[in-house]
N, C-alpha and C. Protein backbone atom coordinates (compact mmCIF):
# COMPACT_ATOMS: atom_id res chain seq x y z
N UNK A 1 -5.22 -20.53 21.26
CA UNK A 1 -6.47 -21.11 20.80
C UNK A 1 -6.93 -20.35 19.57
N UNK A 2 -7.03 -21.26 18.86
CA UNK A 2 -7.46 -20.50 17.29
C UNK A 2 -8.81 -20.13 17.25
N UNK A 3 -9.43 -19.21 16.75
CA UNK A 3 -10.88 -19.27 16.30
C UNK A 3 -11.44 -20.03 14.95
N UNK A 4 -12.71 -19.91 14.44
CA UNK A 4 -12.91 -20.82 13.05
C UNK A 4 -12.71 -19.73 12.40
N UNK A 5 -13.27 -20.10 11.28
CA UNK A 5 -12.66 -19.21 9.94
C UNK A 5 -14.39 -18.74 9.86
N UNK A 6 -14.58 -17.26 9.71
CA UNK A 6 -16.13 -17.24 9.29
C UNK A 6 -16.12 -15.76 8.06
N UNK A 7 -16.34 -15.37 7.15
CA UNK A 7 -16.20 -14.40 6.66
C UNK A 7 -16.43 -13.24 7.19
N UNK A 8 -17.36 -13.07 8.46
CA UNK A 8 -17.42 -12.04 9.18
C UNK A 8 -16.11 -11.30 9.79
N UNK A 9 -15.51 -12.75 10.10
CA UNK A 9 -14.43 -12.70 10.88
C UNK A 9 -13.16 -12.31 9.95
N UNK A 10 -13.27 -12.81 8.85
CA UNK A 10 -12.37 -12.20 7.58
C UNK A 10 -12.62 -10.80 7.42
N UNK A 11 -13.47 -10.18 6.96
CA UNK A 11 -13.66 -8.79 6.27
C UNK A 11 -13.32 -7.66 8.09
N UNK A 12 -14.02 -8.09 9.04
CA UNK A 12 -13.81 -7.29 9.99
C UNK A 12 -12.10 -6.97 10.30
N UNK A 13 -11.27 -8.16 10.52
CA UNK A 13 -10.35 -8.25 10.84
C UNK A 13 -9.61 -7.20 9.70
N UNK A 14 -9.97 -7.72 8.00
CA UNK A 14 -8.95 -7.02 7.04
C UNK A 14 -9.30 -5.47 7.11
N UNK A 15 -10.26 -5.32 7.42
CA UNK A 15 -10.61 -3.72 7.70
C UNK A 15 -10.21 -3.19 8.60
N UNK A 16 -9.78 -3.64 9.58
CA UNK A 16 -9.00 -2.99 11.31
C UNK A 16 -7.53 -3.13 10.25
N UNK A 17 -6.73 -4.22 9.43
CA UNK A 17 -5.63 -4.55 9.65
C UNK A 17 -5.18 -3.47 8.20
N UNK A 18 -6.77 -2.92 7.20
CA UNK A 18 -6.01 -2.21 6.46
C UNK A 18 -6.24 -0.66 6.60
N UNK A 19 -6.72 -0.79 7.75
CA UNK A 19 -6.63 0.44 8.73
C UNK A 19 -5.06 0.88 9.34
N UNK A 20 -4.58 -0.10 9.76
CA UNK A 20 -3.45 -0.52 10.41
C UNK A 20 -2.17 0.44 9.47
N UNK A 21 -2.21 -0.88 8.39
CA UNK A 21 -1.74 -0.45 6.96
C UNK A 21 -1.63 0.89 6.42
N UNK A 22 -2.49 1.31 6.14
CA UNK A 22 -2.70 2.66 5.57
C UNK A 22 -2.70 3.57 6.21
N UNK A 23 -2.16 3.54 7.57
CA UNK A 23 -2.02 4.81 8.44
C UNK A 23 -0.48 4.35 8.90
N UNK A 24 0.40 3.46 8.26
CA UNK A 24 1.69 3.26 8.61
C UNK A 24 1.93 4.21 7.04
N UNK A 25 1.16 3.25 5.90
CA UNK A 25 1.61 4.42 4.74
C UNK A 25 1.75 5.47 4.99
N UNK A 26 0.70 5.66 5.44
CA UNK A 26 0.69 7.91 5.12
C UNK A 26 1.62 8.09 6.03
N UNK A 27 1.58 7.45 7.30
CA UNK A 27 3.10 8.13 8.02
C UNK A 27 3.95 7.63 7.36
N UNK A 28 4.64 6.59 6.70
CA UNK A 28 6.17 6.54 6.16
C UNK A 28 6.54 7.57 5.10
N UNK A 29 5.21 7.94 4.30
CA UNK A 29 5.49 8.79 3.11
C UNK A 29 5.59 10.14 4.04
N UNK A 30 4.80 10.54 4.84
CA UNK A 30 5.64 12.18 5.39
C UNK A 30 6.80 11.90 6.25
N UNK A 31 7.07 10.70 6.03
CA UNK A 31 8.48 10.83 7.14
C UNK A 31 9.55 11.10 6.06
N UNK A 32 8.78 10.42 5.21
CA UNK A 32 10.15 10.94 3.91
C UNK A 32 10.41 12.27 3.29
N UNK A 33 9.45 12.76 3.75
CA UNK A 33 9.35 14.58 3.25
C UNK A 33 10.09 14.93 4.52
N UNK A 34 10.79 14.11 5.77
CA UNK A 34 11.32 15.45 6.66
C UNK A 34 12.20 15.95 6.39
N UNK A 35 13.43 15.23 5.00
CA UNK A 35 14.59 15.77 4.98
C UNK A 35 14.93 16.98 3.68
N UNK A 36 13.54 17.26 3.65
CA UNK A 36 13.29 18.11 2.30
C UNK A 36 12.94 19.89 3.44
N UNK A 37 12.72 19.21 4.35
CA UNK A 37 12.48 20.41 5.36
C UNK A 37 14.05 20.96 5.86
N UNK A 38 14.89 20.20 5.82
CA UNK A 38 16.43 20.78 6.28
C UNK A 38 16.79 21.89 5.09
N UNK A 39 15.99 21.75 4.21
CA UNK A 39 17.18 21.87 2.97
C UNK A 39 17.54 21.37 1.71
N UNK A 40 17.70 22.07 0.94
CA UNK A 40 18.50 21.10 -0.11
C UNK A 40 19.95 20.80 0.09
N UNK A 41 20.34 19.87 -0.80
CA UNK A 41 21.97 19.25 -0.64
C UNK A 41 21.90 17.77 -0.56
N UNK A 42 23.02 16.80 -0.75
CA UNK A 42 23.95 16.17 -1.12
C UNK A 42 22.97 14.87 0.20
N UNK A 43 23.28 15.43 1.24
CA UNK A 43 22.96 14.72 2.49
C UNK A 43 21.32 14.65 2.70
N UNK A 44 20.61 15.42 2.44
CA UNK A 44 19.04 15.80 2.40
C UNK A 44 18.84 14.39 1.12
N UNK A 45 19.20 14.71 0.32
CA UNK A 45 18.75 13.72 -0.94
C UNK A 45 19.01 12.20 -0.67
N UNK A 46 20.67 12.35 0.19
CA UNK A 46 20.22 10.53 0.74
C UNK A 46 20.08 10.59 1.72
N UNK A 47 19.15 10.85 2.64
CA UNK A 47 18.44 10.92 3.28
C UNK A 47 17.27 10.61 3.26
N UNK A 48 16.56 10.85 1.67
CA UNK A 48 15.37 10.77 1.51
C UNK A 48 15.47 9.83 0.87
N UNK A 49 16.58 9.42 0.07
CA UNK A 49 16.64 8.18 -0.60
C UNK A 49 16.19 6.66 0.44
N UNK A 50 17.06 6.90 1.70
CA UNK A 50 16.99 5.72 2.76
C UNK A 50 15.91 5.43 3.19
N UNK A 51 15.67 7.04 3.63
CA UNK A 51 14.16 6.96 4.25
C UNK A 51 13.33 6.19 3.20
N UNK A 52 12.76 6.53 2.15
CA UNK A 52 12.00 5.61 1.23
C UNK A 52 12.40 4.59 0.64
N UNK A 53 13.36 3.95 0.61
CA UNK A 53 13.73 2.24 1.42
C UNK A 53 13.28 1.81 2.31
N UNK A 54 13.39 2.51 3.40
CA UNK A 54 12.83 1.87 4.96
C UNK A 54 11.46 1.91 4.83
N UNK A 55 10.78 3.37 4.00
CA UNK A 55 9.15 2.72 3.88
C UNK A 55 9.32 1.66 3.64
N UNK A 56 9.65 1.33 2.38
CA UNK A 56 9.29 -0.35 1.82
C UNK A 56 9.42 -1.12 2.21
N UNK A 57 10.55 -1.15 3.17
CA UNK A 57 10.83 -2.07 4.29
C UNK A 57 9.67 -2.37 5.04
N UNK A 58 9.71 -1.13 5.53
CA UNK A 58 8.79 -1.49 7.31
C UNK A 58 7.23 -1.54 6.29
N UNK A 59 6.75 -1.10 5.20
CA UNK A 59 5.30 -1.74 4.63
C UNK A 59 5.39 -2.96 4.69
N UNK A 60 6.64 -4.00 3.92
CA UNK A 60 6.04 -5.53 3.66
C UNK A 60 6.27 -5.77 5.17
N UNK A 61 6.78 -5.53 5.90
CA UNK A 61 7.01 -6.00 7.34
C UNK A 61 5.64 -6.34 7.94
N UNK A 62 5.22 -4.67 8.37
CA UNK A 62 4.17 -4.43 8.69
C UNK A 62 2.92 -5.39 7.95
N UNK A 63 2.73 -5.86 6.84
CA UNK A 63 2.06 -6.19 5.83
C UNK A 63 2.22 -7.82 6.41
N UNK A 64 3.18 -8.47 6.59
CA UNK A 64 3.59 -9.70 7.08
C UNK A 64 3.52 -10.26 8.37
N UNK A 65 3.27 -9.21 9.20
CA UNK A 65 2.84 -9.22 10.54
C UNK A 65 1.02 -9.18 10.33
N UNK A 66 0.50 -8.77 10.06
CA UNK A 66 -0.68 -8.67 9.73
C UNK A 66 -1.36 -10.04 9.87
N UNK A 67 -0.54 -10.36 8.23
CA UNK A 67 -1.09 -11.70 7.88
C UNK A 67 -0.74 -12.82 8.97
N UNK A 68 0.41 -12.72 9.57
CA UNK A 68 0.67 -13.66 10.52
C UNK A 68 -0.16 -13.48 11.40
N UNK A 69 -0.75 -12.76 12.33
CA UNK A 69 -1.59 -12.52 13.43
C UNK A 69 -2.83 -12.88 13.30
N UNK A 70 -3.39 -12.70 12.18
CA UNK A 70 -4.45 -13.39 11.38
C UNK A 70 -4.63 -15.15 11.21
N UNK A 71 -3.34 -15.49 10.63
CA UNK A 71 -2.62 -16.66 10.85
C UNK A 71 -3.11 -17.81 12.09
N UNK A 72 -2.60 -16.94 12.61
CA UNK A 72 -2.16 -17.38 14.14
C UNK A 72 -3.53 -17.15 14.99
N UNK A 73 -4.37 -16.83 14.60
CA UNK A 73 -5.57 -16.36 15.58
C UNK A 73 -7.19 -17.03 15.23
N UNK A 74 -6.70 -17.40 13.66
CA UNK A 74 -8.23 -17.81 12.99
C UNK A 74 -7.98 -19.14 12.24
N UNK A 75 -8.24 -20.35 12.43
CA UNK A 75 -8.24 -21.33 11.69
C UNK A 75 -8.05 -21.31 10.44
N UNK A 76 -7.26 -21.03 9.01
CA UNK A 76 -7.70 -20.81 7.97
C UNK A 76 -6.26 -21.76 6.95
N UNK A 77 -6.64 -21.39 5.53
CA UNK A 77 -6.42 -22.26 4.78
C UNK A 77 -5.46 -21.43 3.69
N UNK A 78 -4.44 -22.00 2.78
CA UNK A 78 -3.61 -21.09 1.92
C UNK A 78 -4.86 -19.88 0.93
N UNK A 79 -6.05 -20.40 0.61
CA UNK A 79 -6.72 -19.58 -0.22
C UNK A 79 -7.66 -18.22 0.69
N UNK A 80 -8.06 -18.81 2.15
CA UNK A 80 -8.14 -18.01 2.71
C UNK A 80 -7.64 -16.56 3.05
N UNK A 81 -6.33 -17.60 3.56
CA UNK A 81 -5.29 -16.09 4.29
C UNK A 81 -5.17 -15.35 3.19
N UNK A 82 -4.85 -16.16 1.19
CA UNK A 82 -4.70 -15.02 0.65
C UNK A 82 -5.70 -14.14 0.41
N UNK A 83 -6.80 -14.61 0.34
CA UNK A 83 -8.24 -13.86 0.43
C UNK A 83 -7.95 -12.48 1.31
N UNK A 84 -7.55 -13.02 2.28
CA UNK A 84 -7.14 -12.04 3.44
C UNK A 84 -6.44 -10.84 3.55
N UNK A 85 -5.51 -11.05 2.91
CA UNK A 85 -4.61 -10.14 2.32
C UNK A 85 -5.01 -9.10 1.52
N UNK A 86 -5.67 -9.83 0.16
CA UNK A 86 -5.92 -8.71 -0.66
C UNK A 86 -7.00 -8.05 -0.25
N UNK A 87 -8.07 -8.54 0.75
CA UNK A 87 -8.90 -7.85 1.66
C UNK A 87 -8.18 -6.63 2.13
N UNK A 88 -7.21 -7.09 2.86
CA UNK A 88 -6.11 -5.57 3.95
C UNK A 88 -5.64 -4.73 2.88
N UNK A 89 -5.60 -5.69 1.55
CA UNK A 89 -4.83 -4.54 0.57
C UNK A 89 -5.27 -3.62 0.07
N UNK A 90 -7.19 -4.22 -0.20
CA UNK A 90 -8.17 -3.52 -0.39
C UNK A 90 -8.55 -2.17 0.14
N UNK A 91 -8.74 -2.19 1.45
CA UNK A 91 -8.76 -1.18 2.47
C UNK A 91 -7.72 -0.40 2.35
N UNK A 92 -6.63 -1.17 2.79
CA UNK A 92 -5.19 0.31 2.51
C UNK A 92 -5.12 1.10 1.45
N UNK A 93 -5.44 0.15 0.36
CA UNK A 93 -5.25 1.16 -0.87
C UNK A 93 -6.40 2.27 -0.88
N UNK A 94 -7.84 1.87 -0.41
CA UNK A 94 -8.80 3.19 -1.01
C UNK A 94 -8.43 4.37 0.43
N UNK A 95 -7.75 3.52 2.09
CA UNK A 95 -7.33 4.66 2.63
C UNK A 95 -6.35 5.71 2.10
N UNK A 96 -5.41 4.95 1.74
CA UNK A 96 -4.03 5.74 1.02
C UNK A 96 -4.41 6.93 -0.18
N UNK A 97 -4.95 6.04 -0.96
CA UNK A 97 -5.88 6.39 -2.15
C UNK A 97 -6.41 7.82 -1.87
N UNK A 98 -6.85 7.84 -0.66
CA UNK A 98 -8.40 9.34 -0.48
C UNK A 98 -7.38 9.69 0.30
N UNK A 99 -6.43 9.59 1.08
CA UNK A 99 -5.65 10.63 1.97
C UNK A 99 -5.00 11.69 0.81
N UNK A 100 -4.51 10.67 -0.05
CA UNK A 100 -3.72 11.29 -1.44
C UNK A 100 -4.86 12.71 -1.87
N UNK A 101 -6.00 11.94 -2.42
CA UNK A 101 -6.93 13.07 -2.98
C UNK A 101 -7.77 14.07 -1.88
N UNK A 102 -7.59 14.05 -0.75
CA UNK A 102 -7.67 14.87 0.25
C UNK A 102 -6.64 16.06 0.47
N UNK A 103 -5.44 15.32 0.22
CA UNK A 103 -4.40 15.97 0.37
C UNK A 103 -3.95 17.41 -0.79
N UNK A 104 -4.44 16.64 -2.01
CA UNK A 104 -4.36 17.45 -3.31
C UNK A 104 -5.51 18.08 -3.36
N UNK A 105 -6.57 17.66 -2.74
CA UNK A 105 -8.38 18.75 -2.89
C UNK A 105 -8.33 19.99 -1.89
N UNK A 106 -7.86 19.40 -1.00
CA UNK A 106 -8.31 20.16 0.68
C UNK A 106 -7.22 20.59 1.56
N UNK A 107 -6.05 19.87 1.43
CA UNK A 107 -5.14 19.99 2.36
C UNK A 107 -4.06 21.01 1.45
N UNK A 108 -3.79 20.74 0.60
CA UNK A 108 -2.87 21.64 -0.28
C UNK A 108 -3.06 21.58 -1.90
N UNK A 109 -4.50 22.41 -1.99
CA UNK A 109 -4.44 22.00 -3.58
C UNK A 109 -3.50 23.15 -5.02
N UNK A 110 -2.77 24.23 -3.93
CA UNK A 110 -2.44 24.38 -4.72
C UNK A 110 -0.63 23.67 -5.60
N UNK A 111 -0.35 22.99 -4.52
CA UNK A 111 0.44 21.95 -4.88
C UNK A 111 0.31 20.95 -6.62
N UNK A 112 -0.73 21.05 -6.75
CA UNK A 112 -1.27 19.85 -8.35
C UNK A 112 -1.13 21.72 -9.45
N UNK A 113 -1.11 22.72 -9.10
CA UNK A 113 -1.10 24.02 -10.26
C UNK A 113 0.46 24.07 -10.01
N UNK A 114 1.31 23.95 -8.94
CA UNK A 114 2.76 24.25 -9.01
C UNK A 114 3.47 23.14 -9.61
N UNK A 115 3.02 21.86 -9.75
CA UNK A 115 3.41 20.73 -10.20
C UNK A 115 3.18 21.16 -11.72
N UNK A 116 2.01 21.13 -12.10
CA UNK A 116 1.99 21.26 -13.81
C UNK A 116 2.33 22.39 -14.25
N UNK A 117 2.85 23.76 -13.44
CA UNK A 117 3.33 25.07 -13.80
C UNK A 117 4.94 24.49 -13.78
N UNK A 118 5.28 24.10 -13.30
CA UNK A 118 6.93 24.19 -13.11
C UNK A 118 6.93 23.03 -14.59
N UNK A 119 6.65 22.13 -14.58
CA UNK A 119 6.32 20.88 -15.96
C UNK A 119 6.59 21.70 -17.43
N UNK A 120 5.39 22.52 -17.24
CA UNK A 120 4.91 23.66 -18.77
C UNK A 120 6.34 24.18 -19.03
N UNK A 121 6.66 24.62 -17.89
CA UNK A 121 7.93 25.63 -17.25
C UNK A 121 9.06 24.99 -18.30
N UNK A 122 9.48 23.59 -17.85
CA UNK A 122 10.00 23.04 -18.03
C UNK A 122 10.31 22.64 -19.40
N UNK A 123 9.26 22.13 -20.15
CA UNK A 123 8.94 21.77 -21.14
C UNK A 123 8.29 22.55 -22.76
N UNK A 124 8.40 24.30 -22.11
CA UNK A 124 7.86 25.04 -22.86
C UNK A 124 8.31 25.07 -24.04
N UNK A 125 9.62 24.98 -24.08
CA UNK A 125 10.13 25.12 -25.87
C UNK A 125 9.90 24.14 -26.42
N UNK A 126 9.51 22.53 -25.68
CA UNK A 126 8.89 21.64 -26.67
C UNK A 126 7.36 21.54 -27.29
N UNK A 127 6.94 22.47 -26.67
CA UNK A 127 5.84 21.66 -26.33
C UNK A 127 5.15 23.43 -27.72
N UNK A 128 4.21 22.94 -28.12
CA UNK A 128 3.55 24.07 -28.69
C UNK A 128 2.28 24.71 -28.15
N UNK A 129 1.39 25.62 -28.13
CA UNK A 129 0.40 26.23 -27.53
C UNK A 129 -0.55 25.03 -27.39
N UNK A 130 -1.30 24.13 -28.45
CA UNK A 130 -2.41 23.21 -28.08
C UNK A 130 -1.63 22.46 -27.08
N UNK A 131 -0.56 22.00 -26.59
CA UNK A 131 -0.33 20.74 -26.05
C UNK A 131 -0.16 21.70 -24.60
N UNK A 132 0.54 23.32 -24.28
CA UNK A 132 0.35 23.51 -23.28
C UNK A 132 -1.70 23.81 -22.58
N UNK A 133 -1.97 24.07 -23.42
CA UNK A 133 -3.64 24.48 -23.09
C UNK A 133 -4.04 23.10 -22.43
N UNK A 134 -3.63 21.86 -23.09
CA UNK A 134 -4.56 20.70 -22.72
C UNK A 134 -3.88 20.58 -21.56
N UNK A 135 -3.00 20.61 -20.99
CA UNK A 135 -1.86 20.45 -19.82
C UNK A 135 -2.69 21.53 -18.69
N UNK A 136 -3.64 22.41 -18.99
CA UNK A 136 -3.71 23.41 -18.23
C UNK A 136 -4.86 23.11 -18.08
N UNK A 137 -5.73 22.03 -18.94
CA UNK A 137 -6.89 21.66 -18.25
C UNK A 137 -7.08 20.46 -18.23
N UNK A 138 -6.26 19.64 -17.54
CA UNK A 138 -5.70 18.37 -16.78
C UNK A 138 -5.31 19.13 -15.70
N UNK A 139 -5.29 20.32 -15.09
CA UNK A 139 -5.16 20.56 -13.60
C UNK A 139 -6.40 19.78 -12.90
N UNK A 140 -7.89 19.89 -13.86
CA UNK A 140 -9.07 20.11 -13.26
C UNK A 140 -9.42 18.35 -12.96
N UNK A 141 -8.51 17.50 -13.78
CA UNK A 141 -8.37 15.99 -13.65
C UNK A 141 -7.45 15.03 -12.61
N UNK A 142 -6.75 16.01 -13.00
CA UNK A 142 -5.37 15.58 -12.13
C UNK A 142 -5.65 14.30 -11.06
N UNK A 143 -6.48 15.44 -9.90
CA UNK A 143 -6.69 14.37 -8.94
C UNK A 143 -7.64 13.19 -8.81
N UNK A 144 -8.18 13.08 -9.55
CA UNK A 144 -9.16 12.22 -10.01
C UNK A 144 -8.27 10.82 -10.76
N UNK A 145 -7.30 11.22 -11.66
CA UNK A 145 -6.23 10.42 -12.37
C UNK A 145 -5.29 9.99 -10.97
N UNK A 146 -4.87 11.13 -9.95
CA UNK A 146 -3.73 10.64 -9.18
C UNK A 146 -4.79 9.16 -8.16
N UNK A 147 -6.00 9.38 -7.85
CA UNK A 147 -6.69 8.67 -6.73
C UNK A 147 -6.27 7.55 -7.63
N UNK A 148 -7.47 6.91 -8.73
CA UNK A 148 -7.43 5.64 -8.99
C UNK A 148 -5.84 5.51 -9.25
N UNK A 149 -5.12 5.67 -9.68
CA UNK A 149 -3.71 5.24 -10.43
C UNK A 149 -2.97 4.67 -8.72
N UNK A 150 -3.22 5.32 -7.54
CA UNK A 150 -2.46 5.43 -6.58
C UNK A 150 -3.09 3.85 -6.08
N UNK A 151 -4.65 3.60 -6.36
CA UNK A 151 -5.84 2.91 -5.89
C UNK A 151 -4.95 1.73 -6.69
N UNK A 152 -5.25 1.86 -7.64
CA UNK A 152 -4.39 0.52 -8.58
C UNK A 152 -3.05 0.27 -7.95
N UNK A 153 -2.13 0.66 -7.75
CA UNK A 153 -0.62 0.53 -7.95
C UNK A 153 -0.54 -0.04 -5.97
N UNK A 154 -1.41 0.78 -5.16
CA UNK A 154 -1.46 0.32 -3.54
C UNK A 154 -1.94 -1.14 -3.94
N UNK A 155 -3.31 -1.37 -4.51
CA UNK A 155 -3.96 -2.87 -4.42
C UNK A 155 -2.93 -3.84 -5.13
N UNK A 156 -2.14 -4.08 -5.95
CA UNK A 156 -1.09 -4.80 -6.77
C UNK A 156 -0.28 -4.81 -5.98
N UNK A 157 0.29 -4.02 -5.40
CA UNK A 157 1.46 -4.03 -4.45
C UNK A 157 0.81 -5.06 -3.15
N UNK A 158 -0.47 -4.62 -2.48
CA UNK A 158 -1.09 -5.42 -1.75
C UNK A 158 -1.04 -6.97 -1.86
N UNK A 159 -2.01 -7.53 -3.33
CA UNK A 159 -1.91 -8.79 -3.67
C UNK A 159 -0.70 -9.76 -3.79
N UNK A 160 0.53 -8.69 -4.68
CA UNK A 160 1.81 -9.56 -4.50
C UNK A 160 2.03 -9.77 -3.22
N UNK A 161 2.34 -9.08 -2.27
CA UNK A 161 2.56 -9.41 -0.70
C UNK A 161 1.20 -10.04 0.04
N UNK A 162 0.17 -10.35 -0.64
CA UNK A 162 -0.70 -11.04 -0.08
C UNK A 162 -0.23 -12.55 -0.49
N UNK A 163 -0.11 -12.64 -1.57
CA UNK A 163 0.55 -13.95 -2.50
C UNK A 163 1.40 -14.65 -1.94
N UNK A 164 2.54 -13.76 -1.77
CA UNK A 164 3.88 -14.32 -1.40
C UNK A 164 4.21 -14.62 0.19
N UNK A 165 3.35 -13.99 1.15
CA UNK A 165 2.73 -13.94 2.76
C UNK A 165 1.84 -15.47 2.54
N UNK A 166 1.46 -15.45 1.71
CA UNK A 166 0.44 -17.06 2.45
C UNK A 166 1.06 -18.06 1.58
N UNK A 167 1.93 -17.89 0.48
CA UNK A 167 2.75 -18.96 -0.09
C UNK A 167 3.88 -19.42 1.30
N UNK A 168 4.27 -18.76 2.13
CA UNK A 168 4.99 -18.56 2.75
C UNK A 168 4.54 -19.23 4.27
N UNK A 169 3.09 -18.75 4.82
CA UNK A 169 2.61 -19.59 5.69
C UNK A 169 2.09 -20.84 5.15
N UNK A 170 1.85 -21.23 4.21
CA UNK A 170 1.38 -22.67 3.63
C UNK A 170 2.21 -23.19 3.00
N UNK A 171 3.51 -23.37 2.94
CA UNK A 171 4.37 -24.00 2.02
C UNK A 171 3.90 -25.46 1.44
N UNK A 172 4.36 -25.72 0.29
CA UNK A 172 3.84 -26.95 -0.76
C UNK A 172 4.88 -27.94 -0.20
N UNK A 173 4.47 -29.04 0.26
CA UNK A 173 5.61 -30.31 1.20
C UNK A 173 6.07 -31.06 -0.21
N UNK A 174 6.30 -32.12 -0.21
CA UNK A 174 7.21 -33.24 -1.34
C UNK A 174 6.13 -33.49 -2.19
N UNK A 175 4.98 -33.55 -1.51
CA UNK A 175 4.09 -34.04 -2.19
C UNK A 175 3.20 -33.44 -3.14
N UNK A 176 3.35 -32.34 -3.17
CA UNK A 176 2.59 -30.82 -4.35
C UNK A 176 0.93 -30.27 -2.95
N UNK A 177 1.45 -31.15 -2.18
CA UNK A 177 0.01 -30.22 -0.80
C UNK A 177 0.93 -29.31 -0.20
N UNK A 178 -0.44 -28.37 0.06
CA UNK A 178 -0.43 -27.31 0.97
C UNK A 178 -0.59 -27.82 2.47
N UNK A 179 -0.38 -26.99 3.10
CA UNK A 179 -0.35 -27.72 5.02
C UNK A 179 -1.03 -26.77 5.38
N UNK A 180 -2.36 -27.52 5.74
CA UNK A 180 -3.43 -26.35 6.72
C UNK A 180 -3.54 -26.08 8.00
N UNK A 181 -4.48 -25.30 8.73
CA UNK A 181 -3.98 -24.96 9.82
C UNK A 181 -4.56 -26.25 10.98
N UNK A 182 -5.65 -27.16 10.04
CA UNK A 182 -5.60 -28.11 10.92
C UNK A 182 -4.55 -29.13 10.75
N UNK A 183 -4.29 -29.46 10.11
CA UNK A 183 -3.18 -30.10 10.28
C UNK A 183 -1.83 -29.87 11.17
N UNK A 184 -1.61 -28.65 11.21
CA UNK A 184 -0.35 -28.13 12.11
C UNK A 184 -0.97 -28.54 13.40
N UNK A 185 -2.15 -28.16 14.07
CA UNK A 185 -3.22 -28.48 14.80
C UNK A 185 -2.84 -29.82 15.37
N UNK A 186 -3.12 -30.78 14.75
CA UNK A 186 -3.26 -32.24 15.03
C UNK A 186 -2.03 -32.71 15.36
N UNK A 187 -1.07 -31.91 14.38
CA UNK A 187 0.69 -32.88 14.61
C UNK A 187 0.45 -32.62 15.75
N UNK A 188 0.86 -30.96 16.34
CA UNK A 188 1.11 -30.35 17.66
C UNK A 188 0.69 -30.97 18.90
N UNK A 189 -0.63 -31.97 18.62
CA UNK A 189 -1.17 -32.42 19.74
C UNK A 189 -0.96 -34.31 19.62
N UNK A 190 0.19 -34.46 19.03
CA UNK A 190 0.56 -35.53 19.08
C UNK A 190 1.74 -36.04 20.09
């Protein structure tokens, strides 16, 4: 039994579902740091290579299940569900987003000074004194640049799989229409 479609019922749902979301992110991304804990070498590196495949995997999965359950539970329409989506995408991204800048503020900030020290490191014979100084105070930006950029690149990633998730439950028939959920509705009870 379906429910109606009410926006209450939209925003509540995409907020549990990009709750959902964004706590599968943050675990797929430290699952991919476990093989950096063995070690370096040959086997560690594809290891981590697979592993961050299978994130991507199990995100649009996860991401597609979402929308289907949603689908399947609330009366709604191709512009809806995508509504819907970029709703869940919304949420995941500013969770993902602040775990990131939590992570670099509070949890390990000196991680963002070993990143742009090893860089300088790296890059010292190109680079001349003004260009390392400005590099050394972009530590104090850093995370501020990593949140939104992470905020942008989660929500885009969101929308395409919001897009292509309700192109997918609404397919376009011979005729250039979309098939709504009353309609599936009505055949079914024929």
């Amino acid at each position: 039994m379906t429910k109606e479609f009410s926006s209450s019922t939209s925003w509540n749902s995409a907020a549990v579902a990009g709750l959902v979301m964004g706590a599968v992110t943050i675990a797929a991304d430290y699952l991919t740091t476990v093989p950096m804990l063995l070690g370096g070498g040959m086997v560690s590196t594809l290891l981590t290579y697979i592993l961050k495949i299978a994130k991507i995997f199990v995100c649009i999965y996860v991401f597609r299940y979402l929308m289907q359950r949603f689908h399947d539970t609330v009366r709604t329409d191709y512009t809806r569900i995508q509504r819907y989506g970029m709703k869940t995408a919304l949420f995941s991204s500013i969770l993902v987003s602040g775990f990131a800048l939590l992570q670099m503020l509070v949890i390990n900030p000196d991680m963002t000074a070993q990143i742009v020290n090893s860089t300088i490191e790296a890059y010292s014979g190109m680079m001349d004194s003004n260009t390392t100084a400005a590099m050394e105070k972009m530590i104090n930006v850093l995370p501020a640049i990593s949140f939104f950029t992470s905020l942008i690149y989660c929500y885009l990633w969101g929308w395409v799989l919001s897009t292509f998730n309700a192109r997918r439950l609404f397919p376009v028939d011979q005729f250039g229409e979309r098939e709504t959920n009353e309609r599936k509705d009505d055949s079914n009870n024929l």
